[in-house]
Protein backbone atom coordinates (compact mmCIF):
# COMPACT_ATOMS: atom_id res chain seq x y z
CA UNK A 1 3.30 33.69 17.94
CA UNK A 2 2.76 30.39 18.13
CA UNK A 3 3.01 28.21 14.67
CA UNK A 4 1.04 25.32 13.52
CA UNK A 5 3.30 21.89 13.12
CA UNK A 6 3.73 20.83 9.70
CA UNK A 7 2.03 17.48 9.51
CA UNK A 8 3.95 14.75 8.88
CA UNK A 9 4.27 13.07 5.46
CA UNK A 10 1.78 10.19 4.73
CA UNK A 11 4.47 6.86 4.84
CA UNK A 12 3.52 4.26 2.12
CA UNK A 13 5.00 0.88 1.81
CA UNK A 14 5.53 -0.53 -1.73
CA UNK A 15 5.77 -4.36 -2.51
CA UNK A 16 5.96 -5.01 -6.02
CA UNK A 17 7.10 -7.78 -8.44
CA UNK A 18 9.46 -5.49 -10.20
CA UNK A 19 11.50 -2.02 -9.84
CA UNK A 20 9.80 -0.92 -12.66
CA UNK A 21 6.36 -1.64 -11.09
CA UNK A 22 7.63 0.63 -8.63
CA UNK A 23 8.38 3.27 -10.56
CA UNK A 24 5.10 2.97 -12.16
CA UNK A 25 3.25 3.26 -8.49
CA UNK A 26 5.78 6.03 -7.48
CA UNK A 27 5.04 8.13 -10.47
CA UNK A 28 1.06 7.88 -9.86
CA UNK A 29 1.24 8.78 -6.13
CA UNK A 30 3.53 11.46 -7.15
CA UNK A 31 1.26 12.67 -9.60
CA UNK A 32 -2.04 12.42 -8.42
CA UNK A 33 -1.49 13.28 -4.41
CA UNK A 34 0.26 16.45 -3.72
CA UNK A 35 0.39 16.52 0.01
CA UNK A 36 3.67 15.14 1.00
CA UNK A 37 4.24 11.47 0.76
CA UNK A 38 7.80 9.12 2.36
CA UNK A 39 7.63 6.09 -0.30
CA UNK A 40 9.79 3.07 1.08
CA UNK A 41 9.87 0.44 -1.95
CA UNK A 42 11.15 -3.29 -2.14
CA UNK A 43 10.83 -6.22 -4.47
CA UNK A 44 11.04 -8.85 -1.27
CA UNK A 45 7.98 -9.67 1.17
CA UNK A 46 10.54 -10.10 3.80
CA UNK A 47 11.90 -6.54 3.25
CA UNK A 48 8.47 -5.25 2.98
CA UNK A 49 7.71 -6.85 6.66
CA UNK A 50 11.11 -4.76 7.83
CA UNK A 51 10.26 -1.47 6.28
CA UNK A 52 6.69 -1.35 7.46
CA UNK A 53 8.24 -1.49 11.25
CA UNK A 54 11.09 0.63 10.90
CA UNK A 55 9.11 3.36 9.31
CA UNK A 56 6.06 3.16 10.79
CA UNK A 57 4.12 3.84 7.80
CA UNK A 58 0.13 4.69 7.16
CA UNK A 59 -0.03 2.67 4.15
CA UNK A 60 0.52 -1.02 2.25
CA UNK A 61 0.29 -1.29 -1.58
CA UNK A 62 1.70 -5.17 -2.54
CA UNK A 63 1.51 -7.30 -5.54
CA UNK A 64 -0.09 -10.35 -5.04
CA UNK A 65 2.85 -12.03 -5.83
CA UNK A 66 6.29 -10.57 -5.01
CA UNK A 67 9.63 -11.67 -7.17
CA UNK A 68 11.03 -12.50 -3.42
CA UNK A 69 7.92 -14.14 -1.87
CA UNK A 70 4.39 -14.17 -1.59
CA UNK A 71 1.97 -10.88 -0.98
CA UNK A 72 -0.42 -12.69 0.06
CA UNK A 73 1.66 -14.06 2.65
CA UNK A 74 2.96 -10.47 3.46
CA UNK A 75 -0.75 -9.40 4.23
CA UNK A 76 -1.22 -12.34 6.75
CA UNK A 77 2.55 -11.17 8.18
CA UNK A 78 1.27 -7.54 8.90
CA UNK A 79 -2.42 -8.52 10.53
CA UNK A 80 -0.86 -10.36 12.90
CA UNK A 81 1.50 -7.98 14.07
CA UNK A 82 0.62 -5.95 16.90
CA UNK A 83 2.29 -2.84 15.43
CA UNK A 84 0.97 -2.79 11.82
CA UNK A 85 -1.88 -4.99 11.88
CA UNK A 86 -4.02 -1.97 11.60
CA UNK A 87 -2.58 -0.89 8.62
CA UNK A 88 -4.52 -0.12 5.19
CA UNK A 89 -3.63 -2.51 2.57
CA UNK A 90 -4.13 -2.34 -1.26
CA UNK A 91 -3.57 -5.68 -3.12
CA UNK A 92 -2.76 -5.65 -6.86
CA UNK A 93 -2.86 -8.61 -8.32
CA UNK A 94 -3.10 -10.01 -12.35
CA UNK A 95 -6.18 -12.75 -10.97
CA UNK A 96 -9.75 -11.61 -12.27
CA UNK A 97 -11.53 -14.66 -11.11
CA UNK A 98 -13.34 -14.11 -7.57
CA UNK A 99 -11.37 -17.36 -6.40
CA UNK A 100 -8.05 -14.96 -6.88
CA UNK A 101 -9.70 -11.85 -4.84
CA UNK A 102 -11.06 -13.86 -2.16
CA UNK A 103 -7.41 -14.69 -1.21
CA UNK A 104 -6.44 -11.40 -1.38
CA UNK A 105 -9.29 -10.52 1.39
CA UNK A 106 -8.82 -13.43 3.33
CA UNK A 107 -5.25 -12.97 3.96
CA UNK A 108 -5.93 -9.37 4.94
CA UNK A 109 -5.63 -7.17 2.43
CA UNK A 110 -8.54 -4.33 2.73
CA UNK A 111 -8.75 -3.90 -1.26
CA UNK A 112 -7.88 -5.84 -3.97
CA UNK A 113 -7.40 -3.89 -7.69
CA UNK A 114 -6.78 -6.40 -10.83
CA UNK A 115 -4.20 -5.14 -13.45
CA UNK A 116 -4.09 -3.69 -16.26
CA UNK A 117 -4.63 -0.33 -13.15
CA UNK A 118 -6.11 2.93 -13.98
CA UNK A 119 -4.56 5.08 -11.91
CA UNK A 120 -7.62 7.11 -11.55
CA UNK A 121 -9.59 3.71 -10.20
CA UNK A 122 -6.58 3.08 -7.79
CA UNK A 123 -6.26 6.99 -6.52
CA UNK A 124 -9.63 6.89 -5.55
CA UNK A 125 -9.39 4.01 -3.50
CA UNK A 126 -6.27 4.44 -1.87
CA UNK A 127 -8.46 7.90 -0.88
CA UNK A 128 -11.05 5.64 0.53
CA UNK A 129 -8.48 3.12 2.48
CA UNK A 130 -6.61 6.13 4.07
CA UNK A 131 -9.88 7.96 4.78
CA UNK A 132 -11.98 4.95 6.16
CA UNK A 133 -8.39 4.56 8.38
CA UNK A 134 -8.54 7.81 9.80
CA UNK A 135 -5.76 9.25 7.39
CA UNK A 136 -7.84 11.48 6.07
CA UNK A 137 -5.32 14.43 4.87
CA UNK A 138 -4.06 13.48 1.45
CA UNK A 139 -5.54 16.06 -1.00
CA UNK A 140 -5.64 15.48 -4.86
């Protein structure tokens, strides 16, 4: 009898200011998704860059601005890469004014979410990013 291949876990990349920012993002995806996910984490842009290639992952969620560089500059860093310019990529960032989200788009990130986050608000469109990316098996 032949037996269907698990699929793989969904590989997200997390960029954030802080580790507890991380925790805070790792605790939502772990609560809210329940197919399973491969979270790589780092406070450096640089890192970020390293991580995406080494573990090929489906996914991008980066502050705006890193303790150890600049998300924005990490966006620009993946679209032009060959190997993870396709890559969906949530920006977070503390900027309301349209000035502040503009950058975020224009340095390639494919969604921009201003803090204080509801994790319901950001669930739902890391649903959309993975689904209009053809990644289209998380579950919640």
């Amino acid at each position: 009898m032949i037996r269907p291949q698990p699929e793989r876990a969904i590989r997200v990349l997390i960029a954030e200011h802080s580790d507890d920012d991380i925790q805070a993002l790792r605790t939502i995806l772990e609560q809210w998704f329940h197919d399973p996910m491969e979270i790589y984490a780092t406070t450096c842009a640089s890192e970020a860059l390293t991580l995406a290639q080494r573990h090929a992952v489906d996914l991008v969620i980066a502050n705006a601005h890193l303790a150890e560089g600049d998300g924005l500059k990490l966006c620009r860093e993946l679209r032009k890469s060959p190997d993870l310019g396709h890559l969906p990529i949530m920006l977070l960032g503390a900027g309301t004014s349209a000035r502040a989200k503009i950058m975020g788009f224009t340095s390639g990130a494919d969604d921009y979410i201003v803090r204080p986050i509801d994790d319901r608000l950001l669930v739902a469109r890391l649903r959309l990013l993975l689904r209009l990316k053809n990644i289209d098996r998380l579950q919640v």
